[in-house]
Protein backbone atom coordinates (compact mmCIF):
# COMPACT_ATOMS: atom_id res chain seq x y z
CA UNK A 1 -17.08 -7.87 -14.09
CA UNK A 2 -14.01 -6.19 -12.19
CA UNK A 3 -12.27 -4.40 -15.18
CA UNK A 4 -9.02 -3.42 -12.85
CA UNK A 5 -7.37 -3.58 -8.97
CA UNK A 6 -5.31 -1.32 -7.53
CA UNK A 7 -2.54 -2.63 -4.93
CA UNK A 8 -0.67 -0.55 -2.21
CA UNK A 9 3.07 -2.09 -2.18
CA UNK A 10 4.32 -2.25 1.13
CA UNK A 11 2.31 -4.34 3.61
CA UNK A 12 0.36 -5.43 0.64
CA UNK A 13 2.30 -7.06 -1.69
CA UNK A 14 6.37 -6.53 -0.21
CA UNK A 15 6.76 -7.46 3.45
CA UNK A 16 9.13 -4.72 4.40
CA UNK A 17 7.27 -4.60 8.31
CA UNK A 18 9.99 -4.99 10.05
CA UNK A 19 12.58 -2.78 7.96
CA UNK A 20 10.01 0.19 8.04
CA UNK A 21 9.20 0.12 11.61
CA UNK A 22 12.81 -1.01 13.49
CA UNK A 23 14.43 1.62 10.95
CA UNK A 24 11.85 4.08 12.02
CA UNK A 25 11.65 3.35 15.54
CA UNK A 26 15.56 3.59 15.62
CA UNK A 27 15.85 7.16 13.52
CA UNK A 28 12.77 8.51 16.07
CA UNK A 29 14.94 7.10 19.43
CA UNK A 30 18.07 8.70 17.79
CA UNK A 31 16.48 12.07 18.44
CA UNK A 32 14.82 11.39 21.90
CA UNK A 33 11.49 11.10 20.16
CA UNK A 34 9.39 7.45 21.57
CA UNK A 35 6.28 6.98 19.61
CA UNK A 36 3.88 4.01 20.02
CA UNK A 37 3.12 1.54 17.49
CA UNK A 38 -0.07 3.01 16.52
CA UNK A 39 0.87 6.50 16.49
CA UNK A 40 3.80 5.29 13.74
CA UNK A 41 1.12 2.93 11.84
CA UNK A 42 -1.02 6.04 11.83
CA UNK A 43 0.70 7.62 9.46
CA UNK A 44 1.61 4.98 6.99
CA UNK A 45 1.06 5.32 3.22
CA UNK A 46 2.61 8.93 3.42
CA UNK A 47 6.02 9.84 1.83
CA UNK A 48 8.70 9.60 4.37
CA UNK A 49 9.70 13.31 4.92
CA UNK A 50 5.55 13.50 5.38
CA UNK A 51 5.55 11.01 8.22
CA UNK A 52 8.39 12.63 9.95
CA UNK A 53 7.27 15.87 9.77
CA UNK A 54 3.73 14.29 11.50
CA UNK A 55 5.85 12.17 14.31
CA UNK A 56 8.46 14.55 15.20
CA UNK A 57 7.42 18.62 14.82
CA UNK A 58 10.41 20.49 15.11
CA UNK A 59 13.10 18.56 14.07
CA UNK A 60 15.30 18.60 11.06
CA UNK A 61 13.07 16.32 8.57
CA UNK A 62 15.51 15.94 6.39
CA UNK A 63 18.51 14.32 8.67
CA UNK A 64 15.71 12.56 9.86
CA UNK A 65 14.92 10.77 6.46
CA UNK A 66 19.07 10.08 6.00
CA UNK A 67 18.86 8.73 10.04
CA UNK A 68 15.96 6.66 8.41
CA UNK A 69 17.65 5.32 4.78
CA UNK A 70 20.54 4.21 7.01
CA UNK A 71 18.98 2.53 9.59
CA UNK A 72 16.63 0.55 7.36
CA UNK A 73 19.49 -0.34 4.94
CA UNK A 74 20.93 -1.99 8.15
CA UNK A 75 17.39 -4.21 8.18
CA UNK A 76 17.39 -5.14 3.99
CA UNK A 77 17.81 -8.49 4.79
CA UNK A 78 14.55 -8.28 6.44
CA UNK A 79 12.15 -7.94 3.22
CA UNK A 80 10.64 -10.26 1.46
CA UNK A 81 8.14 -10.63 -1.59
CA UNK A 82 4.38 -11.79 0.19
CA UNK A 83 3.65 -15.22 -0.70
CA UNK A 84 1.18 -15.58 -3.52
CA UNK A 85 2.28 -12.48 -5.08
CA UNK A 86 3.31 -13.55 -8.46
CA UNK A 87 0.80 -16.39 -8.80
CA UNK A 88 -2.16 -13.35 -8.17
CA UNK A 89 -0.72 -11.01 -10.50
CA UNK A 90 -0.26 -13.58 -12.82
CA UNK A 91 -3.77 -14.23 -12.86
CA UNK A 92 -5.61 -10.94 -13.41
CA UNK A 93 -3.43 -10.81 -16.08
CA UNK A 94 -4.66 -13.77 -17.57
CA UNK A 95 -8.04 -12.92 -17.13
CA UNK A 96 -7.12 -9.23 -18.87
CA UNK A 97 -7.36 -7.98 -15.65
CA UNK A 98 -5.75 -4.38 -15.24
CA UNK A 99 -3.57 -4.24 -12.78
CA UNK A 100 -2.23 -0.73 -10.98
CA UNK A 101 -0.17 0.59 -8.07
CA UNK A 102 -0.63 3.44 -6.26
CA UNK A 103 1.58 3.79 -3.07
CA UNK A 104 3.32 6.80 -1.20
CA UNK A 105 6.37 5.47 -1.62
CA UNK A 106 8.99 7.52 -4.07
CA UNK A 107 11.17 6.46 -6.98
CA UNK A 108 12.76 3.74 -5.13
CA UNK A 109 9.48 2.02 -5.99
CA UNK A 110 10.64 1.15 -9.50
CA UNK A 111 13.89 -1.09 -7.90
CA UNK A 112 11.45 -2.61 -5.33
CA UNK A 113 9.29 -3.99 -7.39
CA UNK A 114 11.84 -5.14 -9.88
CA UNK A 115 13.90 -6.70 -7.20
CA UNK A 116 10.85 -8.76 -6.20
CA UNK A 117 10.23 -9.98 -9.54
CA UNK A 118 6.62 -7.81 -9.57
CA UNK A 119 7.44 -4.71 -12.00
CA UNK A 120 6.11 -6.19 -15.29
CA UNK A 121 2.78 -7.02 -13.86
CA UNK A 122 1.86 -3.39 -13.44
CA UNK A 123 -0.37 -1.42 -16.31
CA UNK A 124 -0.01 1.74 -13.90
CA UNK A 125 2.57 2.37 -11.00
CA UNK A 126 1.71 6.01 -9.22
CA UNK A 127 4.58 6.81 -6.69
CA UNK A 128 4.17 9.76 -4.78
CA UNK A 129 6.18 11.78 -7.37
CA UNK A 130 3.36 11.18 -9.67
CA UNK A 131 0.49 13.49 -7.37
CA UNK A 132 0.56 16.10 -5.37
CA UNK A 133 -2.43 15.21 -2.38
CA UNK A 134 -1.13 12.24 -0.20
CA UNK A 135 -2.84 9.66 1.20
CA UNK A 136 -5.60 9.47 2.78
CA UNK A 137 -6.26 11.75 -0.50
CA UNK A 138 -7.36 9.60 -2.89
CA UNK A 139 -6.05 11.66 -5.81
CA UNK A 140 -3.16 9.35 -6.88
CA UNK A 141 -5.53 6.49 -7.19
CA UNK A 142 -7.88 8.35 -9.08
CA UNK A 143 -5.19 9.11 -11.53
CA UNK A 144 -4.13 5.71 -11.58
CA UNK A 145 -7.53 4.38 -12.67
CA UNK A 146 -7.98 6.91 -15.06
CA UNK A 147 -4.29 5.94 -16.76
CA UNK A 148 -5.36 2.15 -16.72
CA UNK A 149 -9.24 3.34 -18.53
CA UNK A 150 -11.38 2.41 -15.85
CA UNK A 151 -14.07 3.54 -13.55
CA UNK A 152 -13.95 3.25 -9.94
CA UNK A 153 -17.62 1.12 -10.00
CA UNK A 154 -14.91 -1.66 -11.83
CA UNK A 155 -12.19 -1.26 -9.66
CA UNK A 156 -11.09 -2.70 -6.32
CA UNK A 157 -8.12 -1.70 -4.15
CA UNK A 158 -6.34 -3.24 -1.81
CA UNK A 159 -4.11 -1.75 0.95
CA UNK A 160 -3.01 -2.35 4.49
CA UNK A 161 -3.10 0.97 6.23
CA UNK A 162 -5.45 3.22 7.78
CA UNK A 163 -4.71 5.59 4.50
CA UNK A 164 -5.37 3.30 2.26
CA UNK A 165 -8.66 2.53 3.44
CA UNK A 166 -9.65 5.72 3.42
CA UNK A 167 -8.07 6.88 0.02
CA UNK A 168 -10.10 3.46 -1.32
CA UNK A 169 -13.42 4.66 0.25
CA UNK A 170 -13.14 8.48 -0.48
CA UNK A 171 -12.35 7.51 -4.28
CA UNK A 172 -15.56 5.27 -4.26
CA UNK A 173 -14.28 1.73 -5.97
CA UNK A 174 -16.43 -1.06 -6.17
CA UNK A 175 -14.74 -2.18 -2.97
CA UNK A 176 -11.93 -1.43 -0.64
CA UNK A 177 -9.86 -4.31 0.68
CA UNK A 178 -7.66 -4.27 3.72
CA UNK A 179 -5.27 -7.21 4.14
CA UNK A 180 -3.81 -7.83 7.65
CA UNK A 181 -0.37 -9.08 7.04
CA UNK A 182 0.40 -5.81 6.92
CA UNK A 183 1.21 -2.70 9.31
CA UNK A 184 -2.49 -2.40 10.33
CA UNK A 185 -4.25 -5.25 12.52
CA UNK A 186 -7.49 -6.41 10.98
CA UNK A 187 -9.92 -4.81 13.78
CA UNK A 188 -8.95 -1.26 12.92
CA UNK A 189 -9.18 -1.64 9.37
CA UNK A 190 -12.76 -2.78 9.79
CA UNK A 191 -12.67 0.29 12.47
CA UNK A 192 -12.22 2.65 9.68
CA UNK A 193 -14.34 1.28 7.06
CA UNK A 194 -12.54 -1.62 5.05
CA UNK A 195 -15.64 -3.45 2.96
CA UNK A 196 -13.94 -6.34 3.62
CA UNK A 197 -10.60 -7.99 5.05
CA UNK A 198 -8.65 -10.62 3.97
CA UNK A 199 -5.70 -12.31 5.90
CA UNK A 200 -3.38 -12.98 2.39
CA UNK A 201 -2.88 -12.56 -0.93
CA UNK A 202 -4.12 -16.06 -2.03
CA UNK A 203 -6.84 -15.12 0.15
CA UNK A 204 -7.77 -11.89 -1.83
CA UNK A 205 -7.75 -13.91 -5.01
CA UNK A 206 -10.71 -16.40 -4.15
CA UNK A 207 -12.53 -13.08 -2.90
CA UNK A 208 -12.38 -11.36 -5.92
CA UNK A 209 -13.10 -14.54 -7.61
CA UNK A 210 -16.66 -14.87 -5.11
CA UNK A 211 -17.39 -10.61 -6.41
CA UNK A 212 -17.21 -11.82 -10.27
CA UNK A 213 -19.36 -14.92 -9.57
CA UNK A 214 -21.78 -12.02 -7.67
CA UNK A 215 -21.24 -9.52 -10.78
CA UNK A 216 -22.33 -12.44 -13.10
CA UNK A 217 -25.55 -13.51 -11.37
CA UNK A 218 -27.36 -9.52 -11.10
């Protein structure tokens, strides 16, 4: 049986698309600096001062991150919680499920997910304050399964970047899950190895449902 899954947070389970890429688009424009949409999807799953350093060499990273905070506080009303959240979380919990979080975003995780109704779900939250490799490293989500007691051969994780992907694959779960309501479109997750894609959160549930049934019958 899966003992645990591990979810990224935006993309995944908070739909904060359009805040993160008007509010980046915006901050890069500010500064002369025109990226495409893949370039800035590239680099998702990275703390911000880490993703501005990779889209604009050369300029001051730090204005650049307050350029960023104050355009996307202009875009708040923008996020929303995924649909399906709460009723998932709600039940791998009930089937003593562990549940964990490993995303590059910093402390403001904490308020996210509490704002969204999501915090108490989580056995283990690792925010980029928590490790010191980023994603695509798969150190953080090592760490994470290791604070929840598990082994990655009972773990899945979930995510909707490129980075996540490849932080799931390097760290060898069970199986890494890309979900395409996201920042990433389903063809180049399955481009950089996703084991499987799903479309939705209530989507994701009847899969993992399908691997137990699977786990049950070897």
């Amino acid at each position: 049986m899966i003992s645990a899954v591990v979810f990224d947070m935006d993309g995944t389970l908070i739909n904060s698309r359009e805040k993160i890429m008007k509010g980046m688009e915006a901050t890069l424009r500010s500064k002369g600096v025109i990226r495409t949409h893949d370039q800035m999807t590239a680099v998702m799953g990275k703390p911000i001062p880490v993703m501005y350093e990779l889209l604009a060499p050369g300029h001051d990273v730090q204005e650049l991150v307050a350029l960023n905070f104050k355009n996307q506080e202009a875009l708040e009303h923008t996020v929303s919680r995924f649909g399906h959240a709460v009723e998932l979380l709600q039940a791998l919990r009930e089937q003593g499920i562990k549940i964990g979080l490993f995303t590059g975003f910093d402390g403001g995780t904490y308020p996210a997910l509490r704002e969204y109704e999501l915090l108490d779900y989580f056995d283990s939250i690792f925010e980029c304050t928590r490790y010191t490799k980023h994603k695509p490293d798969p150190e953080g989500l090592l760490l994470c399964m290791q604070e929840l007691g598990v082994l990655p051969k009972e773990t899945v994780y979930i995510g909707d970047s490129i980075a996540d992907i490849t932080a799931g694959l390097a760290a060898e779960v069970y199986k890494t899950v890309g979900i395409s309501h996201g920042f990433t479109s389903r063809e180049r997750l399955l481009e950089v190895g996703a084991e499987h894609i799903v479309d939705d959160l209530a989507e994701f549930e009847t899969y993992l449902a399908s691997l137990n049934t699977a786990k049950e019958r070897v």
